[in-house]
C-alpha atoms as a PDB file:
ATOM      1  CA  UNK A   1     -32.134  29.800 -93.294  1.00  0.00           C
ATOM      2  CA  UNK A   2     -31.523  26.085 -92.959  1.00  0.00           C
ATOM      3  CA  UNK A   3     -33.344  23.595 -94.601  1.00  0.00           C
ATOM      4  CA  UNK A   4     -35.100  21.402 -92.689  1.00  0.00           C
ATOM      5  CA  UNK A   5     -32.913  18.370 -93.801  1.00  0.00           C
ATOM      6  CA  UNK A   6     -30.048  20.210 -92.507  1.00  0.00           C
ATOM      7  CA  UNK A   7     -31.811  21.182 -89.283  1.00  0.00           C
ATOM      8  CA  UNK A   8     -32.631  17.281 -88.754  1.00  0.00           C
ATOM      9  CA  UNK A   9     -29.594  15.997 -89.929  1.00  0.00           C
ATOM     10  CA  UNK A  10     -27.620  18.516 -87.160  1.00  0.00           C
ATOM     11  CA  UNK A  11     -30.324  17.568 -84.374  1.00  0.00           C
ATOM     12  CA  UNK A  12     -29.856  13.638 -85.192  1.00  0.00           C
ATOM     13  CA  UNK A  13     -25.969  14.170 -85.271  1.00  0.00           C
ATOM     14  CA  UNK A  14     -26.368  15.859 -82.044  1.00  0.00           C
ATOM     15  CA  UNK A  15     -28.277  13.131 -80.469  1.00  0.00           C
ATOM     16  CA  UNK A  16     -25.659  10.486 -81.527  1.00  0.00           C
ATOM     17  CA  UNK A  17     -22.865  13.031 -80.042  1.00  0.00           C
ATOM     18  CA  UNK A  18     -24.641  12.706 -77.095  1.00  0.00           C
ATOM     19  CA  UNK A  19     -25.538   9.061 -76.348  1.00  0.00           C
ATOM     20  CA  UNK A  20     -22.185   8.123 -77.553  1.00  0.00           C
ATOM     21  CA  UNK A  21     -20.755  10.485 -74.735  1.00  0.00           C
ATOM     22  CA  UNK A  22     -23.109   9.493 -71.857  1.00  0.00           C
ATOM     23  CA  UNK A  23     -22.575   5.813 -72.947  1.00  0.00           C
ATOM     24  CA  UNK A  24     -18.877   6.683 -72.490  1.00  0.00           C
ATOM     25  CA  UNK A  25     -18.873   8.444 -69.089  1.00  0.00           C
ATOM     26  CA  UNK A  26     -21.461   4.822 -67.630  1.00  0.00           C
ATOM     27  CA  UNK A  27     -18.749   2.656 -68.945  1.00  0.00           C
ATOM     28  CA  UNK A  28     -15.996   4.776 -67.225  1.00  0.00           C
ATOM     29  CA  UNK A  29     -18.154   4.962 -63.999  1.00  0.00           C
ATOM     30  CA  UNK A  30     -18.677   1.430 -64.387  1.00  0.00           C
ATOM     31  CA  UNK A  31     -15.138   0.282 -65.188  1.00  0.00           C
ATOM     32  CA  UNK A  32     -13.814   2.923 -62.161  1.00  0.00           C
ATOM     33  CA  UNK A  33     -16.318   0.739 -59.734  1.00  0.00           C
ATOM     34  CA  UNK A  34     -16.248  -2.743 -60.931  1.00  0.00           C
ATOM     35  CA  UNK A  35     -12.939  -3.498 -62.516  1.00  0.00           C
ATOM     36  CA  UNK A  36     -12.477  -4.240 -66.339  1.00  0.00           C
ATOM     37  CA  UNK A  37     -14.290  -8.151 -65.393  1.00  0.00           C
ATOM     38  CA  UNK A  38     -17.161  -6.691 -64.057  1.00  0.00           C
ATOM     39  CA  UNK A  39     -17.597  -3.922 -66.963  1.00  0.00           C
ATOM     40  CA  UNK A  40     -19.936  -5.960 -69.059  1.00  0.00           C
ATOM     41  CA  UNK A  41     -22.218  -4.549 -72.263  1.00  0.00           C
ATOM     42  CA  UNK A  42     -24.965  -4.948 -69.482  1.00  0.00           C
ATOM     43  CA  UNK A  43     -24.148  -2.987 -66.694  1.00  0.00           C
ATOM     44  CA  UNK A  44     -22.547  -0.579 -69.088  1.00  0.00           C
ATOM     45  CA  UNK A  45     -25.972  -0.239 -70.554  1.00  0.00           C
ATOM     46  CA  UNK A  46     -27.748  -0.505 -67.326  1.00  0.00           C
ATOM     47  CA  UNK A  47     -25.501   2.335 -65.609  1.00  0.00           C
ATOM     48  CA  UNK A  48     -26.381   4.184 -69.319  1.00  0.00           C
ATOM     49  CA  UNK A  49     -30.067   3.977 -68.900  1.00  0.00           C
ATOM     50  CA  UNK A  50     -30.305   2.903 -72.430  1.00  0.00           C
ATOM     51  CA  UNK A  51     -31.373  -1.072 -73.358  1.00  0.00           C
ATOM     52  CA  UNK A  52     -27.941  -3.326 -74.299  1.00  0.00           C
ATOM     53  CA  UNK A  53     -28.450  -3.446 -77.806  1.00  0.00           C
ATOM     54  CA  UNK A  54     -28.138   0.212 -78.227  1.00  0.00           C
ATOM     55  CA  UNK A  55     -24.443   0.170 -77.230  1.00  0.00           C
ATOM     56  CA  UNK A  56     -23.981  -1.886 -80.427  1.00  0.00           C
ATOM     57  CA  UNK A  57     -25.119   0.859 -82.160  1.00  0.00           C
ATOM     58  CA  UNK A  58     -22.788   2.674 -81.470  1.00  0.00           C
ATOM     59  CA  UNK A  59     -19.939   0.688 -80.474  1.00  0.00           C
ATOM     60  CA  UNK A  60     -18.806  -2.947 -82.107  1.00  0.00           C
ATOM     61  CA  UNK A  61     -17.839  -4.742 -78.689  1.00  0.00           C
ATOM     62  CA  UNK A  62     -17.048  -3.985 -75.126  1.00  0.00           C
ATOM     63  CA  UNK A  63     -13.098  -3.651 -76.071  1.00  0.00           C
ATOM     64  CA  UNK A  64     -14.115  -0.533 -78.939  1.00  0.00           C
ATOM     65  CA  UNK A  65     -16.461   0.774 -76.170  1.00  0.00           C
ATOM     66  CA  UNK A  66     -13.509   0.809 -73.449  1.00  0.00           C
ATOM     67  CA  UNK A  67     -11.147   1.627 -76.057  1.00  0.00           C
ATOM     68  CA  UNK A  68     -13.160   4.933 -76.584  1.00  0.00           C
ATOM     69  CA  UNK A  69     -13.931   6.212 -73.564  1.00  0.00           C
ATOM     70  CA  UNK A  70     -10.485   5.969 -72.372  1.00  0.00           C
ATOM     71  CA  UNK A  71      -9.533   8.288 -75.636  1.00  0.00           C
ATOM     72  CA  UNK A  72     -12.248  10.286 -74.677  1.00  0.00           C
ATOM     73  CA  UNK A  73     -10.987  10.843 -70.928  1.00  0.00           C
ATOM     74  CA  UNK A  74      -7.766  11.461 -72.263  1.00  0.00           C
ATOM     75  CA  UNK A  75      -8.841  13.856 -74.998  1.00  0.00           C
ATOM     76  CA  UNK A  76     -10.701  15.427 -71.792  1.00  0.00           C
ATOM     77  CA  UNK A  77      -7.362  15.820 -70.274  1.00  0.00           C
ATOM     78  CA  UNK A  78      -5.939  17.540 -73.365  1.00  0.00           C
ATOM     79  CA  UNK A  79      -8.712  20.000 -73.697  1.00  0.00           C
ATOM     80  CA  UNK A  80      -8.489  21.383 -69.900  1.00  0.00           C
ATOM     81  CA  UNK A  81      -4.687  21.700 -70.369  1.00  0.00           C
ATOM     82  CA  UNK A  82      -5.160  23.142 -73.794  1.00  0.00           C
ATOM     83  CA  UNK A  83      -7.352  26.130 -72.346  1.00  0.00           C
ATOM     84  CA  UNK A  84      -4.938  26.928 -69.620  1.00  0.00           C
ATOM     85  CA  UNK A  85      -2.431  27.395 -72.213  1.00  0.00           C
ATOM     86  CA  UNK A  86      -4.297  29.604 -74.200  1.00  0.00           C
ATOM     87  CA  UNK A  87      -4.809  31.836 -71.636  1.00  0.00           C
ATOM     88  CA  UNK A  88      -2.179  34.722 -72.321  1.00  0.00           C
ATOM     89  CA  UNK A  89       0.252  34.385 -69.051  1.00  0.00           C
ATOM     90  CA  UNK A  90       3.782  34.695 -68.081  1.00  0.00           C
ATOM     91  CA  UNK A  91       5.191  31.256 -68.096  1.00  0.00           C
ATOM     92  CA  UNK A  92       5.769  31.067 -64.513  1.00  0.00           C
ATOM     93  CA  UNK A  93       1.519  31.556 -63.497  1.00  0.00           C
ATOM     94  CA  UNK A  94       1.235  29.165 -66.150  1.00  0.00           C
ATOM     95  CA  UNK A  95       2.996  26.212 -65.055  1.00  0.00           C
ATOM     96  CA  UNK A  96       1.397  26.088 -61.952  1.00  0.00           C
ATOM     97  CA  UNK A  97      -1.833  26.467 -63.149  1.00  0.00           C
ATOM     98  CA  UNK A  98      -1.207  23.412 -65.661  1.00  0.00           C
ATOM     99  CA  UNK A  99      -0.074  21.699 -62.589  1.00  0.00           C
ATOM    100  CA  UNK A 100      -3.277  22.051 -60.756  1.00  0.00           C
ATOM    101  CA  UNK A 101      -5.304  21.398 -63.640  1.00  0.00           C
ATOM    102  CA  UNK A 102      -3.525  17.832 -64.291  1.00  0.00           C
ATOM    103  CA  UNK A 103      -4.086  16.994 -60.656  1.00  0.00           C
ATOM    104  CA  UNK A 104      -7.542  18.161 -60.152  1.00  0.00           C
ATOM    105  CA  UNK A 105      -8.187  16.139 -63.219  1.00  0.00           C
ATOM    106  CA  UNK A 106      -6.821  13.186 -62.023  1.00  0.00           C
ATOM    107  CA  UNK A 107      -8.287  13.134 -58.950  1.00  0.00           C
ATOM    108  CA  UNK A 108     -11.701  13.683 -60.522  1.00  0.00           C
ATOM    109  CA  UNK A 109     -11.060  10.510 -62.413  1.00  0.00           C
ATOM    110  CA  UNK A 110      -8.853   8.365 -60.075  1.00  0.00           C
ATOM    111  CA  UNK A 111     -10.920   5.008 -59.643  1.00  0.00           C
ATOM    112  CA  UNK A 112     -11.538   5.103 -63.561  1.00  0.00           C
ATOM    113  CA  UNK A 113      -7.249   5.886 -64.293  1.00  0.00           C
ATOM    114  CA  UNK A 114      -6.518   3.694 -61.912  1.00  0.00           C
ATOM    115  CA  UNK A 115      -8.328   0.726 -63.379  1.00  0.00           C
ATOM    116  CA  UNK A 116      -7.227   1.721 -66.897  1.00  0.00           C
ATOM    117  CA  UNK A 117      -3.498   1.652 -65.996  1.00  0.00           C
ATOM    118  CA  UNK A 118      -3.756  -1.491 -63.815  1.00  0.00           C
ATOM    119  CA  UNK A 119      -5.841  -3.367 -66.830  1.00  0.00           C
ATOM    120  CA  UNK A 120      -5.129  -2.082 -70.090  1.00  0.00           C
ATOM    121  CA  UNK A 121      -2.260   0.110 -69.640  1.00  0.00           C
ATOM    122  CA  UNK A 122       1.004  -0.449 -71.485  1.00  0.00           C
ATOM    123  CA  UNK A 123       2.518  -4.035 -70.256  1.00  0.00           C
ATOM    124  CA  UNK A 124       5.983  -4.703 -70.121  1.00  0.00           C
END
């Protein structure tokens, strides 16, 4: 059986999982609606439902909080393509499948993607 310091340490870790991830999905939602300029630590936290000095708990500045969640959409990406490869197929159902995972997935996160490549993606 657990101890309880375990069992509160897990919960707490949990709970810090979790803010750190919905904090993550307002600043995308934010970023996909208002542009990079109009992303700030407030309507991040607004969109969050959490007060603006709680993203610096978890998060040093707007740039590590942007930086993160677009690691975390593309980690996203990498986990839905990742399961359609584990699924034992014959290469040719699985190519299309990883086709219309890709594509569903970007289209679920267009505004966001579109932003990020626009604003912070590589510059030549």
């Amino acid at each position: 059986m657990p101890s309880v310091a375990t069992t509160a340490t897990t919960k707490h870790a949990l709970v810090e999982e979790y803010r750190r991830d919905s904090i993550q999905k307002a600043a995308r939602r934010v970023i996909a609606r208002r542009g990079l300029a109009g992303a700030s630590m407030q309507a991040i936290a607004s969109e969050a439902g959490v007060a603006k000095g709680t993203l610096y708990l978890y998060f040093r500045d707007r740039e590590d909080l942007v930086e993160h969640a677009a690691e975390r959409i593309f980690d996203e990406l990498l986990q839905r393509l990742g399961a359609v490869l584990a699924e034992p197929r014959p290469l040719r159902e699985t190519l299309p499948s990883l086709l219309r995972t890709k594509l569903a997935f970007f289209d679920e996160n267009q505004e966001f993607l579109r932003v990020y490549e626009g604003e912070l993606g590589p510059q030549e």
